[in-house]
PDB file of N, CA and C in Angstrom:
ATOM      1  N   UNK A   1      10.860  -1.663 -67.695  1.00  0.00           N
ATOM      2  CA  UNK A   1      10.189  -1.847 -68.973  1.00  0.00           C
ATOM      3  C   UNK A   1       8.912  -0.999 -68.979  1.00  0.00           C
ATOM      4  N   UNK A   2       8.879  -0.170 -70.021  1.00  0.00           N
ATOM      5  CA  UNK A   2       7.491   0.368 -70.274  1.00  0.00           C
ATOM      6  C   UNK A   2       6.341   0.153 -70.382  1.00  0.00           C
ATOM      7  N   UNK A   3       5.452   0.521 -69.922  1.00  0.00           N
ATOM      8  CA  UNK A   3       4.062  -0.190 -69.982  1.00  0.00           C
ATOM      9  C   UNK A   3       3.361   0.772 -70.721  1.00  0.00           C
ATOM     10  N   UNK A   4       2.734  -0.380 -71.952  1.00  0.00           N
ATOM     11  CA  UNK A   4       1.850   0.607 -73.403  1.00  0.00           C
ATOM     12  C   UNK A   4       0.898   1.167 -72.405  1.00  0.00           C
ATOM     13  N   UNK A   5       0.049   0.751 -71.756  1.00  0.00           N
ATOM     14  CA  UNK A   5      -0.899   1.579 -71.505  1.00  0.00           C
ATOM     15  C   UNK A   5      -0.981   3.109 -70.308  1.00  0.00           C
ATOM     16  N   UNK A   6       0.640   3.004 -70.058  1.00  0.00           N
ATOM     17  CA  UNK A   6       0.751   3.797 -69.756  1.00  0.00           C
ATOM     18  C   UNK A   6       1.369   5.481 -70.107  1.00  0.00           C
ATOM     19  N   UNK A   7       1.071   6.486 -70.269  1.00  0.00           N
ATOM     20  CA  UNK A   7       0.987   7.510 -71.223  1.00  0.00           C
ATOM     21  C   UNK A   7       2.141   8.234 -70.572  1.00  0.00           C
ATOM     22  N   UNK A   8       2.198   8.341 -69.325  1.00  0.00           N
ATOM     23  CA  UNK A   8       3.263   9.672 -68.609  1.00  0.00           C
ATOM     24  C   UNK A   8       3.803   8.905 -67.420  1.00  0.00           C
ATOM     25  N   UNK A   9       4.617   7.599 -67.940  1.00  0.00           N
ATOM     26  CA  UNK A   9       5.480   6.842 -67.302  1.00  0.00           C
ATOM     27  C   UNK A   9       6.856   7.388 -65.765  1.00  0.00           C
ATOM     28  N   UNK A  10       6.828   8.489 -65.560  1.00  0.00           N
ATOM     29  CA  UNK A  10       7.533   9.148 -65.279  1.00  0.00           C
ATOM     30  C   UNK A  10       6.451   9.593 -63.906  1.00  0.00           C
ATOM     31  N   UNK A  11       5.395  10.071 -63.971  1.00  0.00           N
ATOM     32  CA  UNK A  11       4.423  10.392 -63.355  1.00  0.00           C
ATOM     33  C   UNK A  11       3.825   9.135 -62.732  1.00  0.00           C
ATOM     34  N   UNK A  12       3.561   8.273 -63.466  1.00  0.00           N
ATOM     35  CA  UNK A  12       3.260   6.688 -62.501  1.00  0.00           C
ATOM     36  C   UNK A  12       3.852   6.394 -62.061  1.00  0.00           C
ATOM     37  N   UNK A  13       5.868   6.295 -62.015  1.00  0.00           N
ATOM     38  CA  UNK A  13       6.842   6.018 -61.006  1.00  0.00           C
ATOM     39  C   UNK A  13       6.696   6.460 -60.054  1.00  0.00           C
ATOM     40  N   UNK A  14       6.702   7.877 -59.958  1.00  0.00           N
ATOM     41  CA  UNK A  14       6.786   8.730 -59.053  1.00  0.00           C
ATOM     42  C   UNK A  14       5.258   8.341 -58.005  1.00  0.00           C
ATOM     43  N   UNK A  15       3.743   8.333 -58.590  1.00  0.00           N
ATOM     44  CA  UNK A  15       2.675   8.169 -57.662  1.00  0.00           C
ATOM     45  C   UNK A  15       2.874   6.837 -57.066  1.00  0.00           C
ATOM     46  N   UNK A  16       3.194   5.402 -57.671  1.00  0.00           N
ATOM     47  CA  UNK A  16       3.649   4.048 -56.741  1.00  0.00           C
ATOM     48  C   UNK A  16       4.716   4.406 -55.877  1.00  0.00           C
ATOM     49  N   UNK A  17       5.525   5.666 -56.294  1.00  0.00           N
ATOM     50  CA  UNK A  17       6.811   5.454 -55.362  1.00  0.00           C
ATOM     51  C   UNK A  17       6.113   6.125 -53.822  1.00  0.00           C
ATOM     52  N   UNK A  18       5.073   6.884 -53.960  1.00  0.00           N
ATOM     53  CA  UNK A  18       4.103   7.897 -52.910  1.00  0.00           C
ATOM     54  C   UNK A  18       2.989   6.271 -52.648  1.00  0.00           C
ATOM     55  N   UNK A  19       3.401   5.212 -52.312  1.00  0.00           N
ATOM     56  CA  UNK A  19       2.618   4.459 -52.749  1.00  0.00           C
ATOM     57  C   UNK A  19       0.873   4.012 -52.911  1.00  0.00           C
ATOM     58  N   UNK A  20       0.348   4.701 -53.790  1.00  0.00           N
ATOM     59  CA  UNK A  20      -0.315   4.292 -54.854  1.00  0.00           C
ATOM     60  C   UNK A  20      -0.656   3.610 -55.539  1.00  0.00           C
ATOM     61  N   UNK A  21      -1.777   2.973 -55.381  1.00  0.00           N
ATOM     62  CA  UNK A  21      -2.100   1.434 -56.453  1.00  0.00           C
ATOM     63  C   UNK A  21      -1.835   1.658 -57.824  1.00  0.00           C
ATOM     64  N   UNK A  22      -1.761   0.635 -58.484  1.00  0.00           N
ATOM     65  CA  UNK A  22      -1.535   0.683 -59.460  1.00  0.00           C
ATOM     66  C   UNK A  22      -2.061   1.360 -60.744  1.00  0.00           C
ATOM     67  N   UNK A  23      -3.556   0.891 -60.156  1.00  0.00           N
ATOM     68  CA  UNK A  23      -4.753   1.670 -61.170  1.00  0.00           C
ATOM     69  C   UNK A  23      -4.933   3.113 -61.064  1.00  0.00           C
ATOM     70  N   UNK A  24      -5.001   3.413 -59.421  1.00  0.00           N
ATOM     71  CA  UNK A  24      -4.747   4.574 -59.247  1.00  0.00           C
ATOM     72  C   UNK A  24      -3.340   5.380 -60.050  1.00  0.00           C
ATOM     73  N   UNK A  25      -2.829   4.822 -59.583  1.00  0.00           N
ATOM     74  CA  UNK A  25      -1.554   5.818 -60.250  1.00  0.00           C
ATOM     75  C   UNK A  25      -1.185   6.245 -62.206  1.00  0.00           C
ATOM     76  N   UNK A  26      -1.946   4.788 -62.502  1.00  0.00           N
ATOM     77  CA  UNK A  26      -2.038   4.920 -63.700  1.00  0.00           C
ATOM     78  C   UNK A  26      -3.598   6.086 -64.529  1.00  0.00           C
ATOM     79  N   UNK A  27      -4.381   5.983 -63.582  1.00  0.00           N
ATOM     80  CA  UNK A  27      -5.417   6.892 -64.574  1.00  0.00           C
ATOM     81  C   UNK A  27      -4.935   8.636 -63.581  1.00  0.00           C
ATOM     82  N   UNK A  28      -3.766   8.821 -62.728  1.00  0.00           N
ATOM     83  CA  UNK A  28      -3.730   9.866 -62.909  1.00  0.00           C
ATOM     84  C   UNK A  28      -2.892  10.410 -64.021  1.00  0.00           C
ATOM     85  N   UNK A  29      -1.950   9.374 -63.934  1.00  0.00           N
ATOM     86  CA  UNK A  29      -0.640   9.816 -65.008  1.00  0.00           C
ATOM     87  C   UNK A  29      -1.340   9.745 -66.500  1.00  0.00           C
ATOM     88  N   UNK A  30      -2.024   8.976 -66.669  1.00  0.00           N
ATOM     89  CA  UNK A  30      -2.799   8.990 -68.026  1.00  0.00           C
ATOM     90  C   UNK A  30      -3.367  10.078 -68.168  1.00  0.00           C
ATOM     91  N   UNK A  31      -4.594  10.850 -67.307  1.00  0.00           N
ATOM     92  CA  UNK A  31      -5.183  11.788 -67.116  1.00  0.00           C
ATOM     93  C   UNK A  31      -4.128  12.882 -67.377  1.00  0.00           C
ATOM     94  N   UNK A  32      -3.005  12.761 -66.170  1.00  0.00           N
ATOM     95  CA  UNK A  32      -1.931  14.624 -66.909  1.00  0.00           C
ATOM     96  C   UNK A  32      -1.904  14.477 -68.083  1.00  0.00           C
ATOM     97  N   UNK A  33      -1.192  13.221 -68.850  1.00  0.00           N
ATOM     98  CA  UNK A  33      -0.838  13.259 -70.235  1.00  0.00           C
ATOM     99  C   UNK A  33      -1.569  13.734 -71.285  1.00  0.00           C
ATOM    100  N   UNK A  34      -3.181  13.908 -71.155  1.00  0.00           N
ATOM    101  CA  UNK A  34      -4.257  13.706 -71.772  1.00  0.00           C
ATOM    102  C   UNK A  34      -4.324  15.336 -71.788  1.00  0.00           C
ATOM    103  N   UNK A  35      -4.135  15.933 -72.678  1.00  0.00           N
ATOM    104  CA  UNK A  35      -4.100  17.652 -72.681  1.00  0.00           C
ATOM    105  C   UNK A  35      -5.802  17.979 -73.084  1.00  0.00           C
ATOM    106  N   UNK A  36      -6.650  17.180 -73.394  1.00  0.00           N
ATOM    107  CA  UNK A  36      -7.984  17.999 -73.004  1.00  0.00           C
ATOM    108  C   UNK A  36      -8.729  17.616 -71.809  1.00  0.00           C
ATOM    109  N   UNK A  37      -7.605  16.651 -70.818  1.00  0.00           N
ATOM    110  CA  UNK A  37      -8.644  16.104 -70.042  1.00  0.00           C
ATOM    111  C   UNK A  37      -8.022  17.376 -68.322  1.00  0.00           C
ATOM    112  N   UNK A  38      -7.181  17.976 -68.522  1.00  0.00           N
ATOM    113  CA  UNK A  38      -6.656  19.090 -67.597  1.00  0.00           C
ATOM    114  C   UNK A  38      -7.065  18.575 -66.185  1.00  0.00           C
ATOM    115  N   UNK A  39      -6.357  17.453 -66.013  1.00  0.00           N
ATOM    116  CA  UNK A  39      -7.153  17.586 -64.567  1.00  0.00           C
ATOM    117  C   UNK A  39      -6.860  17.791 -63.159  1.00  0.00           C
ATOM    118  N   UNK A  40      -5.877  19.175 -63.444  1.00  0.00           N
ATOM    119  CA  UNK A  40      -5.722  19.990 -62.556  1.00  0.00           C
ATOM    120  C   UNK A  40      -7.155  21.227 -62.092  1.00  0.00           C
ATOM    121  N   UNK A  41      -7.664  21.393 -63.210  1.00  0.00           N
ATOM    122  CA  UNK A  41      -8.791  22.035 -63.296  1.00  0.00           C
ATOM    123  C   UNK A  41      -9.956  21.556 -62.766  1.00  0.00           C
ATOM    124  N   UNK A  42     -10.213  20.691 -62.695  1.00  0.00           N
ATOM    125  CA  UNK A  42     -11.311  19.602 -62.075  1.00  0.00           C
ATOM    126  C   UNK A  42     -11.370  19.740 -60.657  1.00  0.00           C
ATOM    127  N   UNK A  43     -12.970  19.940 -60.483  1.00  0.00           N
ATOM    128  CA  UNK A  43     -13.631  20.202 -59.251  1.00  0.00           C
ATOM    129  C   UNK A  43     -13.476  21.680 -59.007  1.00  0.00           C
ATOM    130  N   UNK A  44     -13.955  22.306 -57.768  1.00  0.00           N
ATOM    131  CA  UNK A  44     -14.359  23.353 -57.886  1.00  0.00           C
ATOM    132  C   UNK A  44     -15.741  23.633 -58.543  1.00  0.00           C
ATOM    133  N   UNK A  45     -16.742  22.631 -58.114  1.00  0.00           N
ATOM    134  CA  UNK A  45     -18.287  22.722 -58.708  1.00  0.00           C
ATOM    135  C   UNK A  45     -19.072  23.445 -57.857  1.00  0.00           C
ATOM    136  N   UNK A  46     -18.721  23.450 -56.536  1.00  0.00           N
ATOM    137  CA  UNK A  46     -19.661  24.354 -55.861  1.00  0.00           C
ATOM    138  C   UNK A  46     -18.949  25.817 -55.445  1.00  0.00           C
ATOM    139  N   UNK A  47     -20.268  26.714 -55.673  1.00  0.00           N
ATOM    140  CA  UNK A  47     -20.151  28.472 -55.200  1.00  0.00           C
ATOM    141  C   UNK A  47     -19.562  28.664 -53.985  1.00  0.00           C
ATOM    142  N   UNK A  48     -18.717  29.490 -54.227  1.00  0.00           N
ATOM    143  CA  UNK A  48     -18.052  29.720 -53.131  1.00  0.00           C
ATOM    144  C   UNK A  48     -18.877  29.928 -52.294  1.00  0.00           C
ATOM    145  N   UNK A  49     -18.802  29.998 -50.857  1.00  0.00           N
ATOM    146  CA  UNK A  49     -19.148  29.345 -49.649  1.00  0.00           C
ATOM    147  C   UNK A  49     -20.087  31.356 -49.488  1.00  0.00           C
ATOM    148  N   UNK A  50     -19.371  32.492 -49.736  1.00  0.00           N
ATOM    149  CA  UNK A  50     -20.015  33.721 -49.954  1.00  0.00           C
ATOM    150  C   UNK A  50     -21.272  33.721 -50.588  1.00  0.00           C
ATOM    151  N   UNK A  51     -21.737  32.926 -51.543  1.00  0.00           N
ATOM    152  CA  UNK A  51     -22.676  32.852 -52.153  1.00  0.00           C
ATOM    153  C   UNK A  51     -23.702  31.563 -51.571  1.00  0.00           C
ATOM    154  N   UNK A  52     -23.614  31.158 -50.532  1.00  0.00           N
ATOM    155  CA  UNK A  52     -24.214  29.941 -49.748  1.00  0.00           C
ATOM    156  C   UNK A  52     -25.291  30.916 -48.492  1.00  0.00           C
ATOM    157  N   UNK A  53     -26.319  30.028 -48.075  1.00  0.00           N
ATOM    158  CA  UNK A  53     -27.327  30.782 -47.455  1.00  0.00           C
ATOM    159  C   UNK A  53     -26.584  30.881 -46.181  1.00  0.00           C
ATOM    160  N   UNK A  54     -27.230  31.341 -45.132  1.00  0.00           N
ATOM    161  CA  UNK A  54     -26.891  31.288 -43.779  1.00  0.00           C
ATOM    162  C   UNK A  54     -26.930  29.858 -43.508  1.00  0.00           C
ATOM    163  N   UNK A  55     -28.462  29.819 -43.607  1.00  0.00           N
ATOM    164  CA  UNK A  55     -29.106  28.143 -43.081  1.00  0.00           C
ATOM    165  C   UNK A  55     -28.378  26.913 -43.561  1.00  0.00           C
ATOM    166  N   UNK A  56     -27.677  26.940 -45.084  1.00  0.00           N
ATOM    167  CA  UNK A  56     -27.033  26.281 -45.876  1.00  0.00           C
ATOM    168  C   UNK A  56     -25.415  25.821 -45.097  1.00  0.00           C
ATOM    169  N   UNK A  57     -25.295  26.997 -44.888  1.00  0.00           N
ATOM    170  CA  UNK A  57     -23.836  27.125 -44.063  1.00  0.00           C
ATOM    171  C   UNK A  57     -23.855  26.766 -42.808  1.00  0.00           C
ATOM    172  N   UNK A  58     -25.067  26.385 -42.001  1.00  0.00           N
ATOM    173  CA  UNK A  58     -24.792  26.294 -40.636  1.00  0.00           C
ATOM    174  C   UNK A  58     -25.679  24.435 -40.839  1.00  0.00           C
ATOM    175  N   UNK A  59     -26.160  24.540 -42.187  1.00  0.00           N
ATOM    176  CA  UNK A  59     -26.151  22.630 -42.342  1.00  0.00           C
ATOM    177  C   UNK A  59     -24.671  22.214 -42.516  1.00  0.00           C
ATOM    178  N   UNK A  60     -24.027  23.115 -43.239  1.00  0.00           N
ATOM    179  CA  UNK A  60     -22.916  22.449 -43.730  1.00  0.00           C
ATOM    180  C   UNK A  60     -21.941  21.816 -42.193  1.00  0.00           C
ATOM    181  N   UNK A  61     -22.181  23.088 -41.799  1.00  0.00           N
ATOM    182  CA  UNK A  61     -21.578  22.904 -40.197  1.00  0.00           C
ATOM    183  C   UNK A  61     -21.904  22.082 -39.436  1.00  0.00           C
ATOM    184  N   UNK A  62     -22.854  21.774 -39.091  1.00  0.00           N
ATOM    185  CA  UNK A  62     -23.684  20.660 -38.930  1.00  0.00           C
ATOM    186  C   UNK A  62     -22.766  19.184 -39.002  1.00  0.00           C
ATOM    187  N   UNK A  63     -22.978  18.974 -40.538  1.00  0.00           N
ATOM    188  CA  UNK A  63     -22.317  18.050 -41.217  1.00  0.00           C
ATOM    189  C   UNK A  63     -20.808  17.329 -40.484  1.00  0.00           C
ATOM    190  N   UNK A  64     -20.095  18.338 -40.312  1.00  0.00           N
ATOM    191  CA  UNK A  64     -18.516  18.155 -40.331  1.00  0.00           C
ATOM    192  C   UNK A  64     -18.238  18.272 -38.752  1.00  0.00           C
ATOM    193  N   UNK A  65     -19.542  18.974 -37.717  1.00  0.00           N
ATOM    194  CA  UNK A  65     -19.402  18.997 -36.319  1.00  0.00           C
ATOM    195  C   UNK A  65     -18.821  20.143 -35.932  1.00  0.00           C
ATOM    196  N   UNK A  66     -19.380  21.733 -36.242  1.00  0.00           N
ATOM    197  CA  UNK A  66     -18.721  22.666 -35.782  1.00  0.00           C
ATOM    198  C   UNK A  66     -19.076  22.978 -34.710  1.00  0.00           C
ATOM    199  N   UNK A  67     -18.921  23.085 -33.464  1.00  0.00           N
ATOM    200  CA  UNK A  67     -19.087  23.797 -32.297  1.00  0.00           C
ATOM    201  C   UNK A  67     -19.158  24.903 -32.111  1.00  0.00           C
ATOM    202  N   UNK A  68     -20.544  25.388 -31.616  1.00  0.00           N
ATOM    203  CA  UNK A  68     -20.541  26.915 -31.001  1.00  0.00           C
ATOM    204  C   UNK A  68     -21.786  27.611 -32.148  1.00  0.00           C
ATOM    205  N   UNK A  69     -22.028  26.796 -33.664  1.00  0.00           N
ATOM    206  CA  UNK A  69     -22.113  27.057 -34.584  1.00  0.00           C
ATOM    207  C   UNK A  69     -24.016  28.074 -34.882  1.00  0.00           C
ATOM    208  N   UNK A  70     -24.610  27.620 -33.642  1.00  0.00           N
ATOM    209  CA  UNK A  70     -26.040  28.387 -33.520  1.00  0.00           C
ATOM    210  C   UNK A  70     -25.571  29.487 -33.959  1.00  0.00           C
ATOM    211  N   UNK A  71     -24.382  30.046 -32.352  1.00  0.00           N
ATOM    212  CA  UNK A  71     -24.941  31.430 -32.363  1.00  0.00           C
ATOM    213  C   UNK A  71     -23.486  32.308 -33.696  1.00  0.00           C
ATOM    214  N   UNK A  72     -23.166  31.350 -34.336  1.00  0.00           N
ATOM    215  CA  UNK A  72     -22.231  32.192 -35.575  1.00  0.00           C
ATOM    216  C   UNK A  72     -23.093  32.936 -36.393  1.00  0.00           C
ATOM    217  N   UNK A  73     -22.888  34.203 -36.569  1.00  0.00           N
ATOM    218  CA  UNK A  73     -23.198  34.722 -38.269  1.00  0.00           C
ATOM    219  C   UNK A  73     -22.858  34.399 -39.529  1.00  0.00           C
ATOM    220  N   UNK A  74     -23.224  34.409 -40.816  1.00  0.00           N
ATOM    221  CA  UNK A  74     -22.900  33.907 -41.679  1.00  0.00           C
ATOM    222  C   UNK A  74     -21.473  33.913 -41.916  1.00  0.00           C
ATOM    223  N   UNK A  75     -20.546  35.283 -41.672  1.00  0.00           N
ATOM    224  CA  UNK A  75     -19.165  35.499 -41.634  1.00  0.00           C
ATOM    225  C   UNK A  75     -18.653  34.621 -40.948  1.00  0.00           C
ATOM    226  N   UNK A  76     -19.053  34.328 -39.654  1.00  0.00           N
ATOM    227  CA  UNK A  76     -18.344  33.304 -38.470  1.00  0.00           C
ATOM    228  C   UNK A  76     -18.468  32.000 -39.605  1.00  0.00           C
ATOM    229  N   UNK A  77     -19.437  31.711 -39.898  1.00  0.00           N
ATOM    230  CA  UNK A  77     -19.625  30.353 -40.207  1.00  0.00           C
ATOM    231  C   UNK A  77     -18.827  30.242 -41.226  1.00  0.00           C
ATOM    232  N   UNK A  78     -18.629  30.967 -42.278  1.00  0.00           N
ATOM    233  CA  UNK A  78     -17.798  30.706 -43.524  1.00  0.00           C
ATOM    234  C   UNK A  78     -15.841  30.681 -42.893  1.00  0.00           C
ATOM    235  N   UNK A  79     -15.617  31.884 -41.876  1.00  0.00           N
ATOM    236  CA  UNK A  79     -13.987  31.314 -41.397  1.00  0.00           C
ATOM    237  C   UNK A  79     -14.072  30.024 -40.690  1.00  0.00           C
ATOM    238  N   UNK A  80     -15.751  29.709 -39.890  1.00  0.00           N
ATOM    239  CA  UNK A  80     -15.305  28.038 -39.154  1.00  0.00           C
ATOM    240  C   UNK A  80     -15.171  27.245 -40.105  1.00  0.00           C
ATOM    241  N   UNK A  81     -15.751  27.125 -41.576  1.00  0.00           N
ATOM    242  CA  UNK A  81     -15.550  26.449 -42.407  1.00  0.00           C
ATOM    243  C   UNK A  81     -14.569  26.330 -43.162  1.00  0.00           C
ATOM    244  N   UNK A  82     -13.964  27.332 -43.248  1.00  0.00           N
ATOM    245  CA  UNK A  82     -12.572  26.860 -44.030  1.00  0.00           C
ATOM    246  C   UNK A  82     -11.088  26.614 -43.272  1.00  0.00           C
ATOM    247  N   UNK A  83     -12.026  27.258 -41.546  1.00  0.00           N
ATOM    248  CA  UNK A  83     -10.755  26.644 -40.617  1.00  0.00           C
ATOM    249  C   UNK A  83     -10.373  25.106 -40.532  1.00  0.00           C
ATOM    250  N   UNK A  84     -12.036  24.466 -40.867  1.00  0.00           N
ATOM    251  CA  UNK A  84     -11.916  23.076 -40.333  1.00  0.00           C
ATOM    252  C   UNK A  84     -10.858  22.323 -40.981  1.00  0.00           C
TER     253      UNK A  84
END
């Protein structure tokens, strides 16, 4: 049986069947259905990692626990970062 509040019924089967709460599954399938809300497009807010300082990049590293990460150059630091 269909559920009104759900918009792209087909898409909520499928995310409970990946199991998925309920709510969850429902505001994604609502969300595809929703053609100005695109939210495949969503995120991607920060500059690519090229446009990040040295110092910025070796906090980031920091952060997530890169090893070795002093003596990297900015280049090193941006492939340890997207290796992680």
């Amino acid at each position: 049986m269909p559920t009104p509040s759900i918009k792209d019924e087909d898409t909520y089967k499928a995310l409970r069947d990946k199991g998925m709460s309920r709510e969850k599954a429902a505001r994604i399938a609502n969300a595809q259905a929703n053609e100005s809300m695109n939210p495949s497009q969503k995120g991607g807010k920060a500059p690519p990692y090229e446009e990040w300082t040295r110092d910025a990049l070796y906090d980031r590293a920091r952060e997530i626990g890169i090893e070795g990460r002093s003596s990297m150059t900015k280049d090193d630091l941006i492939a340890a970062l997207r290796d992680h």
